[in-house]
N, C-alpha and C. Protein backbone atom coordinates (compact mmCIF):
# COMPACT_ATOMS: atom_id res chain seq x y z
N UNK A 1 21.63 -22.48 -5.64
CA UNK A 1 22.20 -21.23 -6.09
C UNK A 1 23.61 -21.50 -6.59
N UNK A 2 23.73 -21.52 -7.80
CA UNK A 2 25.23 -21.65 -8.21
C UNK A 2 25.96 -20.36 -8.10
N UNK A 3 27.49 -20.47 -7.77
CA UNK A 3 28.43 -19.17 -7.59
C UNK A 3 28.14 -18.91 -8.45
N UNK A 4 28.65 -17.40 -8.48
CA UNK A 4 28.87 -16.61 -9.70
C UNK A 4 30.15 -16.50 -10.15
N UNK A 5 31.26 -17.42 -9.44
CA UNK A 5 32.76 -17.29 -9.49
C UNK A 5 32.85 -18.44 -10.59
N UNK A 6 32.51 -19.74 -10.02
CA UNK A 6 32.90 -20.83 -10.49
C UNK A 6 31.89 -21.94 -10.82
N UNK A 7 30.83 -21.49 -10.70
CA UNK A 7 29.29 -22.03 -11.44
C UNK A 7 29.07 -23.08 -10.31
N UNK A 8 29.41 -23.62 -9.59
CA UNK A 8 29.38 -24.39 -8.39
C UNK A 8 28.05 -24.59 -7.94
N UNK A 9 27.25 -25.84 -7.85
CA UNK A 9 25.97 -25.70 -7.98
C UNK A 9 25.62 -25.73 -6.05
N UNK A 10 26.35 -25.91 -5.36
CA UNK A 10 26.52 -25.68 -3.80
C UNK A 10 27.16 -24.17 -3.45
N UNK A 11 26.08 -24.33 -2.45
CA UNK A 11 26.99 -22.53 -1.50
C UNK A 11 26.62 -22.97 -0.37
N UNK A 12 27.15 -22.46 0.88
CA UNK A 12 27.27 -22.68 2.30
C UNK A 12 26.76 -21.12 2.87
N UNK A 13 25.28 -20.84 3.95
CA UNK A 13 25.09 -19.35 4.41
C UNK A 13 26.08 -19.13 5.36
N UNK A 14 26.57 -18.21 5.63
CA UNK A 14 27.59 -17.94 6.08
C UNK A 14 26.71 -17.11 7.22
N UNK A 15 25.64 -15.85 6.95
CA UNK A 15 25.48 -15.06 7.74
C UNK A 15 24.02 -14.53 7.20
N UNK A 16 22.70 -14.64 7.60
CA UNK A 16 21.37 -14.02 7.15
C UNK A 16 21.15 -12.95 8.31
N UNK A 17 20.76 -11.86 7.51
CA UNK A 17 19.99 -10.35 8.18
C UNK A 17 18.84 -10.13 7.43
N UNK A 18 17.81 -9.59 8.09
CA UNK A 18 17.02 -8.86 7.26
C UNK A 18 17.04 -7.77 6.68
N UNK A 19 16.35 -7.31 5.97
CA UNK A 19 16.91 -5.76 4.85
C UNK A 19 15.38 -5.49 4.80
N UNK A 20 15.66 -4.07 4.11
CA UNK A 20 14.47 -3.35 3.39
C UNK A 20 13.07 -3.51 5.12
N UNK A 21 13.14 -3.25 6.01
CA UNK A 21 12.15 -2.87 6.87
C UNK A 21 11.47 -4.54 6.95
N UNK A 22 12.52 -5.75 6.66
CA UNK A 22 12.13 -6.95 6.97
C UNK A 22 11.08 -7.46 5.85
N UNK A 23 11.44 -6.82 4.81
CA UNK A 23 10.32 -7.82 3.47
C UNK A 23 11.67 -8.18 2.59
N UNK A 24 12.91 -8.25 3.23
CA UNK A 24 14.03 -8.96 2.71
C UNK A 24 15.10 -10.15 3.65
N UNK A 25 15.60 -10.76 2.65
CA UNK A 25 16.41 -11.09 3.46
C UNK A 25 17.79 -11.44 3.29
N UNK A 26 18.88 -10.48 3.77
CA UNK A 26 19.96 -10.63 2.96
C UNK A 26 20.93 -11.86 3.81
N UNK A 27 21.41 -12.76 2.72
CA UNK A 27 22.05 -13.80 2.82
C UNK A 27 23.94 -13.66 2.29
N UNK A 28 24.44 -14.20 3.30
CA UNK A 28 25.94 -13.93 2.51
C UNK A 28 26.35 -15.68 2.72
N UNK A 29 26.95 -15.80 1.60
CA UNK A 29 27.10 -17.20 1.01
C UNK A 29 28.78 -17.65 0.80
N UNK A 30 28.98 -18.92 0.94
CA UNK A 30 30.29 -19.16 0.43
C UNK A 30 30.40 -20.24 -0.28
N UNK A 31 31.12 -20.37 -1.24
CA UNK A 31 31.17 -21.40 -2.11
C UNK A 31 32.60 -22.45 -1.86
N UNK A 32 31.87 -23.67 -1.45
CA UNK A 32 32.97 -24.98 -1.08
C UNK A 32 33.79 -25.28 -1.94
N UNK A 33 33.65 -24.74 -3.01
CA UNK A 33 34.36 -25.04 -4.10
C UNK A 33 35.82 -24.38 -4.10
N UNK A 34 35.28 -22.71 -4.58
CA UNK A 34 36.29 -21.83 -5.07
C UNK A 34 37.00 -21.09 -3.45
N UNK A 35 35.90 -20.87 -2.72
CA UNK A 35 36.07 -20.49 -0.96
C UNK A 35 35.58 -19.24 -1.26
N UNK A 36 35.06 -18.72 -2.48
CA UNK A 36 34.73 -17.36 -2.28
C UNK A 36 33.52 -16.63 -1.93
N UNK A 37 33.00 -16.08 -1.48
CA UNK A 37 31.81 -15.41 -0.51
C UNK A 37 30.87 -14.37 -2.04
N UNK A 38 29.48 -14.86 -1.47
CA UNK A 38 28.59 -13.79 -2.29
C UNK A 38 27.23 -13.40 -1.66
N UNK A 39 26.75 -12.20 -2.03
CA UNK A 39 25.37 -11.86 -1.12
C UNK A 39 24.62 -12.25 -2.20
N UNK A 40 23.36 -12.88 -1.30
CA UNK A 40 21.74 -13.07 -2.36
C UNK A 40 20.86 -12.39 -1.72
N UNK A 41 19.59 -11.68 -2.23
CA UNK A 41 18.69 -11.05 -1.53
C UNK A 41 17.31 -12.03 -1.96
N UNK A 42 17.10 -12.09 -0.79
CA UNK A 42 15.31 -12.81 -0.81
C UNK A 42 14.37 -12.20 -0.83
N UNK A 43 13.15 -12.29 -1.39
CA UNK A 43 12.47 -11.29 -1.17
C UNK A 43 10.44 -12.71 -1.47
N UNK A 44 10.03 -12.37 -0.88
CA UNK A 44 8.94 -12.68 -1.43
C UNK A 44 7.71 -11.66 -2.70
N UNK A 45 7.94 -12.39 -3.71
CA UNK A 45 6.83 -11.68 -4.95
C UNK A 45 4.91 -11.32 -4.62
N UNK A 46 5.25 -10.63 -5.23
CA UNK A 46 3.73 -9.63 -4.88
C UNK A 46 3.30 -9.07 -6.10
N UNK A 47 2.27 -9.77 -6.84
CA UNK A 47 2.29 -9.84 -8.17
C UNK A 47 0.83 -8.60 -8.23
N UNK A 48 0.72 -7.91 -9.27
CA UNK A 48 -0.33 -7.02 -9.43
C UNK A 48 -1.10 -6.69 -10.72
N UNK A 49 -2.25 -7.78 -11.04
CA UNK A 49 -3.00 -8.04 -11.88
C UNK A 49 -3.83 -6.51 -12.42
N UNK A 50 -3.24 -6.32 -13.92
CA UNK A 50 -4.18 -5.44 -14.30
C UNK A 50 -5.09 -5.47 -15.25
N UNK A 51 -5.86 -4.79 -15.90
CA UNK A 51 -7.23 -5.27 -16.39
C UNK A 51 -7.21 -5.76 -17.28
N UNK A 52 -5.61 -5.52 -18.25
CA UNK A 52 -5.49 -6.66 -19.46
C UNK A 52 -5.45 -7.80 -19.09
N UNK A 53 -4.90 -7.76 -17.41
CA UNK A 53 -4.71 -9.70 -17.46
C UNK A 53 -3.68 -9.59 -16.98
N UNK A 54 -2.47 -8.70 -17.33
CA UNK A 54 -0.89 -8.96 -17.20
C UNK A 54 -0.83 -9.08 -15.95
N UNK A 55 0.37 -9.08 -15.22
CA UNK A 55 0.30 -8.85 -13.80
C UNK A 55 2.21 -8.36 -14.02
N UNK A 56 2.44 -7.74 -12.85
CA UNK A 56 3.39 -7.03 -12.60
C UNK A 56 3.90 -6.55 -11.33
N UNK A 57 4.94 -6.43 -11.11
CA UNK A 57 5.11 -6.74 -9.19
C UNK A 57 4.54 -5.94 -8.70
N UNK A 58 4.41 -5.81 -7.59
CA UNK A 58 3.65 -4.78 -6.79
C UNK A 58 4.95 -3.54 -6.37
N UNK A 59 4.49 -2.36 -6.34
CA UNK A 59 5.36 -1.01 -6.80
C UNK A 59 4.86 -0.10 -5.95
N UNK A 60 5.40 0.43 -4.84
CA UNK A 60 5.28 1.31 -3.41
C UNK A 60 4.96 2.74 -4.44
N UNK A 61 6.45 2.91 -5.30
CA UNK A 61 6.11 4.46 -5.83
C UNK A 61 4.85 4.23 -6.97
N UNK A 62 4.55 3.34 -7.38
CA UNK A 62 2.79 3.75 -8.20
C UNK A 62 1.96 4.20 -7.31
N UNK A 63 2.22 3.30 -6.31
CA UNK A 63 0.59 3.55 -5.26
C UNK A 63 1.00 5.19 -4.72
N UNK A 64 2.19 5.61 -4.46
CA UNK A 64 2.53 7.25 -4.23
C UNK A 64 2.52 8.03 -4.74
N UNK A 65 2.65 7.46 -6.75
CA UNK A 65 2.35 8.19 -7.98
C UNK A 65 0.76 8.80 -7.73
N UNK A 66 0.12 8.02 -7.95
CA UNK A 66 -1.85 7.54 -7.89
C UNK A 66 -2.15 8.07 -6.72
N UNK A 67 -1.75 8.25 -5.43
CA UNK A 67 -2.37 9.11 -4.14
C UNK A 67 -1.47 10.58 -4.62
N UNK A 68 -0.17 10.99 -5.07
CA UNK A 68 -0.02 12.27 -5.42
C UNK A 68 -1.23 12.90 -5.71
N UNK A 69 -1.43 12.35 -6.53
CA UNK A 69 -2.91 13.37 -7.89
C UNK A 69 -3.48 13.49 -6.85
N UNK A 70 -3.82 12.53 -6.28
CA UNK A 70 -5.67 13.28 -5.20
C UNK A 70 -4.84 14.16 -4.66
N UNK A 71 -3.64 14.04 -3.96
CA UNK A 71 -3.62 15.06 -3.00
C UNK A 71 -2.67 16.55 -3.17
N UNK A 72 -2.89 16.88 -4.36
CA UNK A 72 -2.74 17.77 -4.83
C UNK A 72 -3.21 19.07 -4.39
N UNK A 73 -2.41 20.15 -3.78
CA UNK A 73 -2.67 21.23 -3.54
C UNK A 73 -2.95 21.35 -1.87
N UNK A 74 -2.85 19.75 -1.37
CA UNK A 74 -3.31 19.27 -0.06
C UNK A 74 -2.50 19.54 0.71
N UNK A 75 -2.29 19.10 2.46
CA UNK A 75 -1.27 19.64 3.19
C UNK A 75 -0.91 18.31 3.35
N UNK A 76 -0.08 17.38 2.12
CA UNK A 76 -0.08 16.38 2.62
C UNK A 76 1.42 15.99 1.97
N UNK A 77 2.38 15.07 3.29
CA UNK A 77 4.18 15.49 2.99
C UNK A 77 4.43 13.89 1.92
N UNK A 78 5.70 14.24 1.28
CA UNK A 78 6.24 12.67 0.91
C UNK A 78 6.46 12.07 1.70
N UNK A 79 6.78 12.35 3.26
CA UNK A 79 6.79 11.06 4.02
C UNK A 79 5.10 10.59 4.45
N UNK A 80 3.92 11.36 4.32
CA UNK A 80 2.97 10.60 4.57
C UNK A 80 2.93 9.70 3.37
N UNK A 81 3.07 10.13 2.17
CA UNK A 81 3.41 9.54 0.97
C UNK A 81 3.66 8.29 1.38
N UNK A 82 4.98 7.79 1.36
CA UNK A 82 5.32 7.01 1.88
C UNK A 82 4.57 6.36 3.36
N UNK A 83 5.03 6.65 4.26
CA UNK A 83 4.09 5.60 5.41
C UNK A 83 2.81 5.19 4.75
N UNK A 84 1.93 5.71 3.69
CA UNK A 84 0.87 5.27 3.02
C UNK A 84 0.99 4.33 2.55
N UNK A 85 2.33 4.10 1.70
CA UNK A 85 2.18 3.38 0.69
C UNK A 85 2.85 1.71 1.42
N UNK A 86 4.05 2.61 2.84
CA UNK A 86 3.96 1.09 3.39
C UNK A 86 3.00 0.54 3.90
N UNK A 87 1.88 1.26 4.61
CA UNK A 87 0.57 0.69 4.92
C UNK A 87 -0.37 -0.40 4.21
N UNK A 88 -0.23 0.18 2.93
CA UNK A 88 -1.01 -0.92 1.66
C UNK A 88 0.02 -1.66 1.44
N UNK A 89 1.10 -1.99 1.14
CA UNK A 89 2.13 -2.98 0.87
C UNK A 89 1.84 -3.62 2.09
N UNK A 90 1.98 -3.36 3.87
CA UNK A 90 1.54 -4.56 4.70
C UNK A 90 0.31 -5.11 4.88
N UNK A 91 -0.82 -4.81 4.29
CA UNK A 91 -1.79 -5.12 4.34
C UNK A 91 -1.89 -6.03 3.19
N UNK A 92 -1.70 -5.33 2.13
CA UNK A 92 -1.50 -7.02 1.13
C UNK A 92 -0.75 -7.76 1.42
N UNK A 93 -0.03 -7.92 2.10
CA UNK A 93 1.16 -8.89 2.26
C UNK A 93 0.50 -9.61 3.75
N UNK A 94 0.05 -9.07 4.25
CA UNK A 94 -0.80 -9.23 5.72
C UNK A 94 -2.02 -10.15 5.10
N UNK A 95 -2.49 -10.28 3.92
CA UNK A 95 -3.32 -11.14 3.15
C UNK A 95 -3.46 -12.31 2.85
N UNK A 96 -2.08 -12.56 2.77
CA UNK A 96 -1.50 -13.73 1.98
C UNK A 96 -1.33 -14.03 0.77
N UNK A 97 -2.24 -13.49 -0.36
CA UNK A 97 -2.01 -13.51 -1.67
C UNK A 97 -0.98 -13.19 -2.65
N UNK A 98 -0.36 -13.83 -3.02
CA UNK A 98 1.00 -13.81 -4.39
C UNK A 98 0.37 -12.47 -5.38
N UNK A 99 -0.54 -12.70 -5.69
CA UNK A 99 -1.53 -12.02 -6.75
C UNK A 99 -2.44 -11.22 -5.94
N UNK A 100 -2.89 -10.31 -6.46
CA UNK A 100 -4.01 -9.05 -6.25
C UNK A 100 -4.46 -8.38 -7.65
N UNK A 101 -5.40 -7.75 -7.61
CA UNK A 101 -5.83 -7.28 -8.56
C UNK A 101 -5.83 -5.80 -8.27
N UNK A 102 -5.72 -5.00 -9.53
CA UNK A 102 -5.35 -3.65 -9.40
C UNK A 102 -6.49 -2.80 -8.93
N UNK A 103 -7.91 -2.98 -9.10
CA UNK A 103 -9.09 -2.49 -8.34
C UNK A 103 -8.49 -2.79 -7.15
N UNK A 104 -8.41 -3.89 -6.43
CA UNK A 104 -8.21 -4.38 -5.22
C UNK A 104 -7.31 -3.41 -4.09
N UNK A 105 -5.85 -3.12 -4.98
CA UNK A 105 -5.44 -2.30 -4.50
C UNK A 105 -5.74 -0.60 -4.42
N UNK A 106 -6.56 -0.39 -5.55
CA UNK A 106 -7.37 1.01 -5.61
C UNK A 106 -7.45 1.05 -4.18
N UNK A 107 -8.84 0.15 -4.16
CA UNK A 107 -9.58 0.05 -2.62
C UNK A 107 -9.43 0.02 -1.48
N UNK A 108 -7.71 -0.58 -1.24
CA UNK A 108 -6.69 -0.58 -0.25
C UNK A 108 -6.05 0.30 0.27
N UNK A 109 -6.47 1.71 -0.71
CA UNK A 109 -5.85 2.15 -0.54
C UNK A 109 -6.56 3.62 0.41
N UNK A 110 -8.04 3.30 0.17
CA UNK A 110 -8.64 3.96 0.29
C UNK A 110 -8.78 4.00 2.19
N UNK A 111 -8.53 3.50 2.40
CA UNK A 111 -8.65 3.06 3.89
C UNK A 111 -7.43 4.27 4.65
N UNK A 112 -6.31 4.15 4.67
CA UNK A 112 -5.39 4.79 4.92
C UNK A 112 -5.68 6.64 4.51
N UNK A 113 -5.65 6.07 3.14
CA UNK A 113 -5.99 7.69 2.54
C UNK A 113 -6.68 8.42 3.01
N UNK A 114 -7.91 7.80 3.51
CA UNK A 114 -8.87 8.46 4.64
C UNK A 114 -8.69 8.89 5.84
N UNK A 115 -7.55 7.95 6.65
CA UNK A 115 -6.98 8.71 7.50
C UNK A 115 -5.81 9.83 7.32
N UNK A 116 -5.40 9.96 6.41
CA UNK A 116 -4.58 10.97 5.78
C UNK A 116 -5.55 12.42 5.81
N UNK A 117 -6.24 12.28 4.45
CA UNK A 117 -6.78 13.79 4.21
C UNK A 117 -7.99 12.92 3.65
N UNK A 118 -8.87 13.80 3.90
CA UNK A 118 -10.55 13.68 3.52
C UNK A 118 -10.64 14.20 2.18
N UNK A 119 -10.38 14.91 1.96
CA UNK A 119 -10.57 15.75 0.37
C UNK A 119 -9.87 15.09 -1.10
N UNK A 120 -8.67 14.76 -0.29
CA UNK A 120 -7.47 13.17 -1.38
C UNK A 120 -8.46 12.10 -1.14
N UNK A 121 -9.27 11.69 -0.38
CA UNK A 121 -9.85 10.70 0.13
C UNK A 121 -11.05 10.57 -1.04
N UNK A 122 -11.53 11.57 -1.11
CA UNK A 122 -12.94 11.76 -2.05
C UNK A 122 -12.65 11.99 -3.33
N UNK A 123 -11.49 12.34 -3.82
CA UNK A 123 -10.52 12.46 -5.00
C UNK A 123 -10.42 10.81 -5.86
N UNK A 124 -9.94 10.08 -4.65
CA UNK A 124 -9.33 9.28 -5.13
C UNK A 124 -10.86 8.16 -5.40
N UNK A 125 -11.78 8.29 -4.11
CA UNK A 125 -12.68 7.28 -3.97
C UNK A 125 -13.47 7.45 -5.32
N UNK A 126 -13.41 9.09 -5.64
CA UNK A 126 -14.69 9.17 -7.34
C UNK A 126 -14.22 8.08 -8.43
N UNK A 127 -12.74 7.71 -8.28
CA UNK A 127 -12.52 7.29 -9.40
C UNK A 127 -12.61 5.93 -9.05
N UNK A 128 -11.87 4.87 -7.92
CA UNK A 128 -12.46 4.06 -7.53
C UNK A 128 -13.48 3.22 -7.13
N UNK A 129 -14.16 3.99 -6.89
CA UNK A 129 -15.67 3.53 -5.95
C UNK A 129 -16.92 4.45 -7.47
N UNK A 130 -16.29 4.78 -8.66
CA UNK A 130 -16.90 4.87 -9.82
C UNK A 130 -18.03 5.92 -9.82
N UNK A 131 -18.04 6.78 -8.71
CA UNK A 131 -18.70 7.86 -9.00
C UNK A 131 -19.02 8.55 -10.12
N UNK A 132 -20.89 8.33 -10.38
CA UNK A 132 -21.31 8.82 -11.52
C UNK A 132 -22.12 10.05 -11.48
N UNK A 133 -22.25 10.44 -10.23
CA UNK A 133 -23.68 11.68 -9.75
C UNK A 133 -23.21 12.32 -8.64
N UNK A 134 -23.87 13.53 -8.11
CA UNK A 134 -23.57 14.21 -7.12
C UNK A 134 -23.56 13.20 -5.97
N UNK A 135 -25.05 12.40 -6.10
CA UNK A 135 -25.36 12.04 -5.21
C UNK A 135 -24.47 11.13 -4.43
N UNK A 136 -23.67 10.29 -5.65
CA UNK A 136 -22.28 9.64 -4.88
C UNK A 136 -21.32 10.20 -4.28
N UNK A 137 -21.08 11.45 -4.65
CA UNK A 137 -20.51 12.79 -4.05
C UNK A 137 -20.94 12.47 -2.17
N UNK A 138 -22.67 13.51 -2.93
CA UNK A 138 -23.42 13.05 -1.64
C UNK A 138 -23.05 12.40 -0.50
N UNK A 139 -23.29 11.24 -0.96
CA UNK A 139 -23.61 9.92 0.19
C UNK A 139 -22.14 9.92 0.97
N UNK A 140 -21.33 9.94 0.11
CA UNK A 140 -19.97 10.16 0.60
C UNK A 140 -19.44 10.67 1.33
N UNK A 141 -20.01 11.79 1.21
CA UNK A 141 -19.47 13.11 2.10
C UNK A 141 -20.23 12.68 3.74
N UNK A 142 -21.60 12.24 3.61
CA UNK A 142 -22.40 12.20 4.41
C UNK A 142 -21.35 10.99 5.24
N UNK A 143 -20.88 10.04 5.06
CA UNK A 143 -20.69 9.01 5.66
C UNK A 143 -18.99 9.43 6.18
N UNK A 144 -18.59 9.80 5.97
CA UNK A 144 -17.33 10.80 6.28
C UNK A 144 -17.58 11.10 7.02
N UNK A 145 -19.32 12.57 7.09
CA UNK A 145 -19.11 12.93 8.28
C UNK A 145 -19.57 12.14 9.89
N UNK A 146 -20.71 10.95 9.25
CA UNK A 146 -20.97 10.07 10.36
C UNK A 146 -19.78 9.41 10.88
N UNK A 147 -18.52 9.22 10.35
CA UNK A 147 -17.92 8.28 11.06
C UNK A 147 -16.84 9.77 11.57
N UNK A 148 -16.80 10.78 11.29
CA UNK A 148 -16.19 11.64 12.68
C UNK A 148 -16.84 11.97 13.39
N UNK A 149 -18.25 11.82 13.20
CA UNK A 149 -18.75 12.00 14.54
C UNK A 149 -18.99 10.60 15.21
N UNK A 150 -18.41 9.74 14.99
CA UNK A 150 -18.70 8.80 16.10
C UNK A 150 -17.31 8.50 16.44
N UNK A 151 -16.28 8.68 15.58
CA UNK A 151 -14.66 8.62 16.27
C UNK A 151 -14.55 10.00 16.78
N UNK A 152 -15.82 11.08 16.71
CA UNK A 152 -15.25 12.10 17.48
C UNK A 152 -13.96 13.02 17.07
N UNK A 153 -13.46 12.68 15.64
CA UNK A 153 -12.62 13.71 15.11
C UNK A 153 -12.48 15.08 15.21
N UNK A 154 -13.99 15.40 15.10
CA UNK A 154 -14.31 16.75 14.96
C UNK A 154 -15.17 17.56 16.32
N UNK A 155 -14.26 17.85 16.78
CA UNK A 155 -14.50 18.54 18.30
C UNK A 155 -15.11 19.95 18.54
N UNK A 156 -16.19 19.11 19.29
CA UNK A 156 -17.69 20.13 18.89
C UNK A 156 -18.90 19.55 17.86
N UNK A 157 -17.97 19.10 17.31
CA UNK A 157 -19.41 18.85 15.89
C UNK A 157 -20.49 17.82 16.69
N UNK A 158 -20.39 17.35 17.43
CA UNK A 158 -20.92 15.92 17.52
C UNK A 158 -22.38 16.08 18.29
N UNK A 159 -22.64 17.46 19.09
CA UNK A 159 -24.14 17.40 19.48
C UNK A 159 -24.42 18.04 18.45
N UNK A 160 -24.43 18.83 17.56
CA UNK A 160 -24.46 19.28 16.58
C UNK A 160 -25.50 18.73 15.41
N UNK A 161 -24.28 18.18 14.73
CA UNK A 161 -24.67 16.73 13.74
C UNK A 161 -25.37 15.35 14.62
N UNK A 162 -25.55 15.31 15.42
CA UNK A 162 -25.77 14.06 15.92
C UNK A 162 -27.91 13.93 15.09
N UNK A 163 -28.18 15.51 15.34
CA UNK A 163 -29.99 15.49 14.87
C UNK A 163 -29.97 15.93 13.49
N UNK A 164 -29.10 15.91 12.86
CA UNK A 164 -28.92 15.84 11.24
C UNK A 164 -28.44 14.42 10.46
N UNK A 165 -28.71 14.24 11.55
CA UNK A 165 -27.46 12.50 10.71
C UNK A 165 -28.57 12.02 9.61
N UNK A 166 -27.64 11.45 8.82
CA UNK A 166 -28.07 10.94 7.80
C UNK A 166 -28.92 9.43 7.99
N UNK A 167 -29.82 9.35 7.28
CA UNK A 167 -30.25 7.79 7.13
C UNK A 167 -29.32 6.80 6.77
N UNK A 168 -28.30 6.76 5.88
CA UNK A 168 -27.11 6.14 5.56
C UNK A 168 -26.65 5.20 6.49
């Protein structure tokens, strides 16, 4: 890292913290040269392949842009907004991959979203998961409701639905 004072191709860390909820890391530096002090921020890249090919870093407010729309009209706050979108940012990063692909993260996203709101959930999955017929509607809905009745979400429903369940 050369200064920015005196082009000095040496610096000395003086002092590292983490930043940004620990996907940073801020470094304060001094240069042997001139003696004068500078911050660098670290960060590891998170690249996000889209269908032209390009790729482009990975971006918390797109993925909050893209869950807005589904959840439109929903009871759902900018801070779930957010905790959503850090959810899919640790999970790719929880991956290991530099690169992802932008389906990939669709799909990532779908997981969370579901525990959010069901209705943003089915919003978002038509366009993801490429819903062409009711019946994908359908099946959807159906498997939604099998898995609250076996996490028991829905209190009461479960002797209920248990002799309707779906083949699915």
């Amino acid at each position: 890292m050369y200064c920015p004072f005196c082009r000095n191709p040496d610096s000395r860390v003086v002092d590292s913290r983490m930043a940004d909820d620990g996907s940073a890391i801020r470094r304060r530096r001094q240069c042997p040269e001139c003696g004068r002090r500078f911050t660098t921020v670290e960060t590891t890249s998170l690249s996000v392949i889209k269908r032209s090919g390009v790729g482009e870093p990975f971006s918390r407010s797109k993925v909050i842009n893209g869950v807005r729309k589904a959840c439109q009209g929903r009871p759902v706050s900018e801070d779930d907004l957010a905790l959503l979108a850090q959810e899919v940012e640790e999970q790719i990063r929880a991956s290991g991959a530099a690169e992802i692909d932008a389906h990939e993260v669709g799909l990532i996203i779908l997981g969370p979203l579901q525990k959010l709101d069901q209705v943003a959930y089915l919003r978002f999955a038509s366009v993801y998961q490429a819903f062409e017929s009711l019946e994908d509607f359908e099946t959807a809905i159906a498997l939604l409701r099998h898995e609250s009745v076996d996490e028991g979400t829905q209190p009461g429903a479960a002797p209920a639905k248990s002799s309707e369940k779906s083949p699915l």
